[in-house]
PDB file of N, CA and C in Angstrom:
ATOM      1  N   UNK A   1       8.528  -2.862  -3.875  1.00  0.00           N
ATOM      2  CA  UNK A   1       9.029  -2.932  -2.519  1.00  0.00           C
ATOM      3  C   UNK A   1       8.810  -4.344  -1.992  1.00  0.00           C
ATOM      4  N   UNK A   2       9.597  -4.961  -1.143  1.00  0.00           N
ATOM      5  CA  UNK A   2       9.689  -6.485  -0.747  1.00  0.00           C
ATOM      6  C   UNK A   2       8.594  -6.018   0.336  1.00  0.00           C
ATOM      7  N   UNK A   3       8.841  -7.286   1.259  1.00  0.00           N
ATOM      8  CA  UNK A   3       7.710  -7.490   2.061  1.00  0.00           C
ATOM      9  C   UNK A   3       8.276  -6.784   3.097  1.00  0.00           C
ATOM     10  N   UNK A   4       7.776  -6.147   4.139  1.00  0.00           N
ATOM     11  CA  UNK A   4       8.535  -5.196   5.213  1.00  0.00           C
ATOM     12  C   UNK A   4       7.498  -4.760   6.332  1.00  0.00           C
ATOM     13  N   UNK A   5       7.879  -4.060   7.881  1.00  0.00           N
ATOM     14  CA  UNK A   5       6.380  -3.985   8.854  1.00  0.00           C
ATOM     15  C   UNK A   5       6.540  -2.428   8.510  1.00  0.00           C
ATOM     16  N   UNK A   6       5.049  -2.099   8.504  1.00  0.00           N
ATOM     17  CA  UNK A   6       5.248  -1.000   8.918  1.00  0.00           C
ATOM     18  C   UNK A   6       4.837  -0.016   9.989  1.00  0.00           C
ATOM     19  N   UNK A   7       5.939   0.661  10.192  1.00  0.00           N
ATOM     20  CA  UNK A   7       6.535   1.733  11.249  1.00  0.00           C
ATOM     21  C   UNK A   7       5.328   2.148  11.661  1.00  0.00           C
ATOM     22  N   UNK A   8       4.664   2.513  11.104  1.00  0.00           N
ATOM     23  CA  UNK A   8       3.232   3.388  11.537  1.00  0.00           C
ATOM     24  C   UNK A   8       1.976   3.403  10.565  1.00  0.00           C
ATOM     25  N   UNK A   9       0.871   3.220  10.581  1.00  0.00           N
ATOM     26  CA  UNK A   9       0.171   3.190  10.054  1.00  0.00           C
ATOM     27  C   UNK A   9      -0.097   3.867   8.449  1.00  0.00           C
ATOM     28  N   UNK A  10      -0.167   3.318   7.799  1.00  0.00           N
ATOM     29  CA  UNK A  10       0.573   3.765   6.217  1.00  0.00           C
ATOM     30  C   UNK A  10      -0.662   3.591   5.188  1.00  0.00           C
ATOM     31  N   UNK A  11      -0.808   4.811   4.443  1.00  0.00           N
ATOM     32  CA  UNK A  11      -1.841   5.031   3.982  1.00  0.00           C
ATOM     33  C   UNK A  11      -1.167   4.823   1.769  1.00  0.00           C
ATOM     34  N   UNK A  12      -1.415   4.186   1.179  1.00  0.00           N
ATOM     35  CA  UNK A  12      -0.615   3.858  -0.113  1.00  0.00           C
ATOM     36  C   UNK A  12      -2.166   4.020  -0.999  1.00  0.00           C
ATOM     37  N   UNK A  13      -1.954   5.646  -2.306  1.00  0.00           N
ATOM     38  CA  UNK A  13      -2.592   5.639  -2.539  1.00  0.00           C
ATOM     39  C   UNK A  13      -2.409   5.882  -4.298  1.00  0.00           C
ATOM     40  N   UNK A  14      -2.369   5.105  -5.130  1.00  0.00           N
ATOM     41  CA  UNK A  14      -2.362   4.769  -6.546  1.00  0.00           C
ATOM     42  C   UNK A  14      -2.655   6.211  -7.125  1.00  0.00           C
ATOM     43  N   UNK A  15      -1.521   6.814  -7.793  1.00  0.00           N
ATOM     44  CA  UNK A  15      -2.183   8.232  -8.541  1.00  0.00           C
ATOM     45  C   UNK A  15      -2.363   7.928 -10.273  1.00  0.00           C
ATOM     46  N   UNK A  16      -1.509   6.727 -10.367  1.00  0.00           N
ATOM     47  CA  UNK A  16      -1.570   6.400 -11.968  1.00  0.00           C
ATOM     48  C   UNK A  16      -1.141   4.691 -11.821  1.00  0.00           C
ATOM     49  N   UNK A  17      -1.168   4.242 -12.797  1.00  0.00           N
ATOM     50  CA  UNK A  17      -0.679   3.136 -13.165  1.00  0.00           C
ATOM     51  C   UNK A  17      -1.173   1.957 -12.113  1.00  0.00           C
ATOM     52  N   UNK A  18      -1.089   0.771 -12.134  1.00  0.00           N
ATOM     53  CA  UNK A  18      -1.587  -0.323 -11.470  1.00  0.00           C
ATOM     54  C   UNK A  18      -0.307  -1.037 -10.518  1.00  0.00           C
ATOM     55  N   UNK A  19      -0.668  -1.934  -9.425  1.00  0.00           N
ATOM     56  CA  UNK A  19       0.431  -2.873  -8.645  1.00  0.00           C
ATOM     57  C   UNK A  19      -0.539  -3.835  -8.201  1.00  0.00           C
ATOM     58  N   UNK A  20       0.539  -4.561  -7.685  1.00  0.00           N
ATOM     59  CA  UNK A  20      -0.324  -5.867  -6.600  1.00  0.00           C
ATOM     60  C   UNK A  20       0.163  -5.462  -5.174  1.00  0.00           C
ATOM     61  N   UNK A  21      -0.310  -5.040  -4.450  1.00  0.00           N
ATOM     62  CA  UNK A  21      -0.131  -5.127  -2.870  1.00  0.00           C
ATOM     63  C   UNK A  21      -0.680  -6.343  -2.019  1.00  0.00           C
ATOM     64  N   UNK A  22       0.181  -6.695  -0.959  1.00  0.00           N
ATOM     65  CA  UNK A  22       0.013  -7.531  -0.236  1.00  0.00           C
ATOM     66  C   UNK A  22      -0.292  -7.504   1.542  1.00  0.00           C
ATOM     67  N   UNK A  23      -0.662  -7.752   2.602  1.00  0.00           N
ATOM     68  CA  UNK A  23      -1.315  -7.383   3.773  1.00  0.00           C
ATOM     69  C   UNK A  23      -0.714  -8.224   4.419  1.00  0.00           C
ATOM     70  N   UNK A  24      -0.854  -8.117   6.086  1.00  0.00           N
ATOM     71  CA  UNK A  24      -0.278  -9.293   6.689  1.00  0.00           C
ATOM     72  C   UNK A  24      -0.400 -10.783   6.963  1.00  0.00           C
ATOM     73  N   UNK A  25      -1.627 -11.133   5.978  1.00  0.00           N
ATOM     74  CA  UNK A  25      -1.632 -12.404   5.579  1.00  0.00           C
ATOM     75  C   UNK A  25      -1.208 -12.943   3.707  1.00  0.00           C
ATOM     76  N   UNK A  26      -0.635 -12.128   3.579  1.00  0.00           N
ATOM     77  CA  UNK A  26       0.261 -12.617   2.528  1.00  0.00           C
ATOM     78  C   UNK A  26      -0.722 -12.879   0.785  1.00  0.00           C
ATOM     79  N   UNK A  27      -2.232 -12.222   1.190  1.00  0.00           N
ATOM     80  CA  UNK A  27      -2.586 -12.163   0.168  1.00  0.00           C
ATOM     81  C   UNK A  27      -2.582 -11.573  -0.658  1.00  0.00           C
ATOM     82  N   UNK A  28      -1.703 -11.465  -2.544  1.00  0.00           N
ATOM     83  CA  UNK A  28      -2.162 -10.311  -3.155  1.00  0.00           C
ATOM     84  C   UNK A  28      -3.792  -9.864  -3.611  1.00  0.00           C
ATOM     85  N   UNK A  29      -3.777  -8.147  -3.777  1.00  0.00           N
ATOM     86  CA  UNK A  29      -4.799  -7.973  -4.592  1.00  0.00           C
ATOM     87  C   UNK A  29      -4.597  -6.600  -5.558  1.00  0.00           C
ATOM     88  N   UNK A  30      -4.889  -6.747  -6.830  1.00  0.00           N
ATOM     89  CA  UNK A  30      -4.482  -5.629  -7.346  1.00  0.00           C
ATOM     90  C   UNK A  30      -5.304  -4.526  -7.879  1.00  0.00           C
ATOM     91  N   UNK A  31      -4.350  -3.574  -7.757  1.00  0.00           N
ATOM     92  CA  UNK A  31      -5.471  -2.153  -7.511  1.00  0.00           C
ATOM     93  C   UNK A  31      -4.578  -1.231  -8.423  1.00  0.00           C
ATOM     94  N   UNK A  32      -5.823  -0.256  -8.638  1.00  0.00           N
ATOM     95  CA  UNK A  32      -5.448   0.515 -10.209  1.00  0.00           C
ATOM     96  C   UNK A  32      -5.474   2.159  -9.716  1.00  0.00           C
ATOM     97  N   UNK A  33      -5.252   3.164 -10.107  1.00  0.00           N
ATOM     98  CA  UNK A  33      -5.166   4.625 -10.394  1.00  0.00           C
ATOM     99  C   UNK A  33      -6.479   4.805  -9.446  1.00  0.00           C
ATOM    100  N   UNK A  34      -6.351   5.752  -8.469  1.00  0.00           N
ATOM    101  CA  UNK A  34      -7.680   5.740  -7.836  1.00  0.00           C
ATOM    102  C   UNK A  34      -8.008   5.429  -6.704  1.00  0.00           C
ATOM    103  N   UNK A  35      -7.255   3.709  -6.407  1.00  0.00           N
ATOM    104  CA  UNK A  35      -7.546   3.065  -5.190  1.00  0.00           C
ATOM    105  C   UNK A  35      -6.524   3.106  -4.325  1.00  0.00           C
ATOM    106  N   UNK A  36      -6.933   3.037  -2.805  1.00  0.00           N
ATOM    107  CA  UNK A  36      -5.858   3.100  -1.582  1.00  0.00           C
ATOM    108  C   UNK A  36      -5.803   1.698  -0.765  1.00  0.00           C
ATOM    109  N   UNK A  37      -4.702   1.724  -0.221  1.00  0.00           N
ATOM    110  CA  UNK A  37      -4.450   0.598   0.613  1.00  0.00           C
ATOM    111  C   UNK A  37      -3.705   1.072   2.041  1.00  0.00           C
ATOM    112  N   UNK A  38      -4.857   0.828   3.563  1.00  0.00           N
ATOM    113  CA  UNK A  38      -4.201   1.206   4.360  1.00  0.00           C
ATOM    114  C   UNK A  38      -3.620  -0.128   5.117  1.00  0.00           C
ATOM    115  N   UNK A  39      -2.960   0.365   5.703  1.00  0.00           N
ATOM    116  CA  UNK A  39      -1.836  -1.095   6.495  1.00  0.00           C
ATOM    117  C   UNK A  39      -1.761  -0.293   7.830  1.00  0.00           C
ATOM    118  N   UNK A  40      -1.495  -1.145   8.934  1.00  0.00           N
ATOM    119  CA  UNK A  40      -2.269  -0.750  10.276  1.00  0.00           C
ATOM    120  C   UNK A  40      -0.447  -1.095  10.468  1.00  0.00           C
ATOM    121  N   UNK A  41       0.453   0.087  11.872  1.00  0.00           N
ATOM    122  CA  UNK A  41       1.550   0.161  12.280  1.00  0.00           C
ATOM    123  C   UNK A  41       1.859  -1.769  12.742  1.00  0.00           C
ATOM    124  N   UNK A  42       3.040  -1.907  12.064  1.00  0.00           N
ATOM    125  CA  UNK A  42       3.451  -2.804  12.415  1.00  0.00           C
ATOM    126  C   UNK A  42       2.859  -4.493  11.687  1.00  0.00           C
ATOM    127  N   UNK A  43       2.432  -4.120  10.655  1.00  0.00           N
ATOM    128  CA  UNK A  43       1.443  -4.971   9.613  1.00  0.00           C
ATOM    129  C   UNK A  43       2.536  -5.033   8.681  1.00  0.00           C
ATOM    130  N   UNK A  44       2.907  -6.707   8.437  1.00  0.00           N
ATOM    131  CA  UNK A  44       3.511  -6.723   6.937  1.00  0.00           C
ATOM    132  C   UNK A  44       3.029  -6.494   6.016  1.00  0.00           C
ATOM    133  N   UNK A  45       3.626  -5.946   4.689  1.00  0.00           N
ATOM    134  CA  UNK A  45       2.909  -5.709   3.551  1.00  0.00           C
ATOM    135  C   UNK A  45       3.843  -5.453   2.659  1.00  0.00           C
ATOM    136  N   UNK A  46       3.689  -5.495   1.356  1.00  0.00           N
ATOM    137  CA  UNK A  46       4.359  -5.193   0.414  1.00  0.00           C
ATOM    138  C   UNK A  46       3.818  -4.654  -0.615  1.00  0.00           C
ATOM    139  N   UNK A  47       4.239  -3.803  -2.111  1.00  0.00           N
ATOM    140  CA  UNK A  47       4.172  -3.636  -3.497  1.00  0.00           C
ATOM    141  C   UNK A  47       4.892  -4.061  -4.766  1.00  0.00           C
ATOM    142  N   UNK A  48       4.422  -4.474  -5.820  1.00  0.00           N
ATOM    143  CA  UNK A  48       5.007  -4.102  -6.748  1.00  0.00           C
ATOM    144  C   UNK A  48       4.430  -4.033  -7.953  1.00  0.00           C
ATOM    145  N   UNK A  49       4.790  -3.630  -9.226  1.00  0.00           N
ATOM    146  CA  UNK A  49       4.335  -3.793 -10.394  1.00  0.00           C
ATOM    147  C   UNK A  49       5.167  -3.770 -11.638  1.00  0.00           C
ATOM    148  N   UNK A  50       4.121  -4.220 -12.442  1.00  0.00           N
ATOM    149  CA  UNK A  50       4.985  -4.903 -13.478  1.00  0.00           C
ATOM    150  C   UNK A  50       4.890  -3.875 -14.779  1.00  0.00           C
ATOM    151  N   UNK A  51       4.584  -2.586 -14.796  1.00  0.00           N
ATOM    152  CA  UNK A  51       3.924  -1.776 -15.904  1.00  0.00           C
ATOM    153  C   UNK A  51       4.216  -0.338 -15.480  1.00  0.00           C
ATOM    154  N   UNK A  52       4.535  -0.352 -13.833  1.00  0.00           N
ATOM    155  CA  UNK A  52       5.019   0.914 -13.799  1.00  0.00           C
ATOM    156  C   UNK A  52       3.613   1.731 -12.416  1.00  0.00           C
ATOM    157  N   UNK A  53       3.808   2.611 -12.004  1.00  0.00           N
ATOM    158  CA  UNK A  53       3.193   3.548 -10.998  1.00  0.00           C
ATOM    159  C   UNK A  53       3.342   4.690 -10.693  1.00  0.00           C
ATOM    160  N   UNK A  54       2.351   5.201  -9.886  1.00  0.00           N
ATOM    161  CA  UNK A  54       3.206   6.646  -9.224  1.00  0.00           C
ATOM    162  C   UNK A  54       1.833   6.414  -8.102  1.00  0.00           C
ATOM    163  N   UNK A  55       2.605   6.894  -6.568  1.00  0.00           N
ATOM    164  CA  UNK A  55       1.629   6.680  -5.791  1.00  0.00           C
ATOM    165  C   UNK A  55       2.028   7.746  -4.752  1.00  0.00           C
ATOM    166  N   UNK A  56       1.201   8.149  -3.948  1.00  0.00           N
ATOM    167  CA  UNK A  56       1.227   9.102  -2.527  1.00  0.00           C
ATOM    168  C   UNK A  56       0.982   8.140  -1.621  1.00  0.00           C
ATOM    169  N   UNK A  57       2.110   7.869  -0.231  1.00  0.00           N
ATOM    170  CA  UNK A  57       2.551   7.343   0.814  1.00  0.00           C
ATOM    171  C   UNK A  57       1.960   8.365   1.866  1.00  0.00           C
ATOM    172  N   UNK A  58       1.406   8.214   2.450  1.00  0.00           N
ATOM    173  CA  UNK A  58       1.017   9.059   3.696  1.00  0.00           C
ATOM    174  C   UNK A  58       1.128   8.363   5.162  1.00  0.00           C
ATOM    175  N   UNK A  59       2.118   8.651   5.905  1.00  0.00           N
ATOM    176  CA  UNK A  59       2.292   7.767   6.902  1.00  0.00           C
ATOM    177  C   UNK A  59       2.215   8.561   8.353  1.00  0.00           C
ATOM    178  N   UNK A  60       2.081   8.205   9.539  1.00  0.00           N
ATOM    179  CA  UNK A  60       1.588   8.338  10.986  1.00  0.00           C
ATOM    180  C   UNK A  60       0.059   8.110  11.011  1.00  0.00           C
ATOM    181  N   UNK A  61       0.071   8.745  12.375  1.00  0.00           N
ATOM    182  CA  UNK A  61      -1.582   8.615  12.639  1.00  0.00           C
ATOM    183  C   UNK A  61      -2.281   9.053  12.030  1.00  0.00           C
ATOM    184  N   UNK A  62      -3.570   8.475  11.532  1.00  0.00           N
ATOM    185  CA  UNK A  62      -4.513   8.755  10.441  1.00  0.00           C
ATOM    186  C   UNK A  62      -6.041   8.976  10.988  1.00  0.00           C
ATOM    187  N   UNK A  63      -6.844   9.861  10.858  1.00  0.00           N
ATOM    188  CA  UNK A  63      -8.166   9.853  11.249  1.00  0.00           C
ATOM    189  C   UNK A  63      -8.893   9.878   9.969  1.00  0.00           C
ATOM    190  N   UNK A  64      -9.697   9.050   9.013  1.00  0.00           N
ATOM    191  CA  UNK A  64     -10.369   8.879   8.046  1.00  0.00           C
ATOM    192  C   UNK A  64     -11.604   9.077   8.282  1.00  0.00           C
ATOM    193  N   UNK A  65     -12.066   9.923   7.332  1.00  0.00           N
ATOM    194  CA  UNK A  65     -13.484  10.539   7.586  1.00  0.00           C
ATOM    195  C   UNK A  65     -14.113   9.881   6.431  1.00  0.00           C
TER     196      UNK A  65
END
């Protein structure tokens, strides 16, 4: 996925395979099967990978316990 804001607070959570995600300062970091990346409404960010993925998107308001 290119770089894009997002709509609402967006919860991106790796079920297999690896990517590089990026935040609204444009840094990558890459994360494997396991790990999540939340992005706060209206935060640029992006994905991609080079090997392949499968991930759960969970998006609106979030209360993390």
């Amino acid at each position: 996925m290119g770089r894009h804001g997002a709509g609402a607070p967006l919860l991106f959570a790796l079920t297999t395979g690896s990517a590089t995600v990026t935040g609204a300062d444009g840094t990558s970091a890459d994360i494997t099967a396991g790990q999540a990346v939340l992005w706060e409404a209206g935060e640029a960010h992006g994905a991609h990978t080079a090997t392949g993925c499968t991930f759960l998107a969970v998006k609106g308001p979030l209360t993390l316990a």
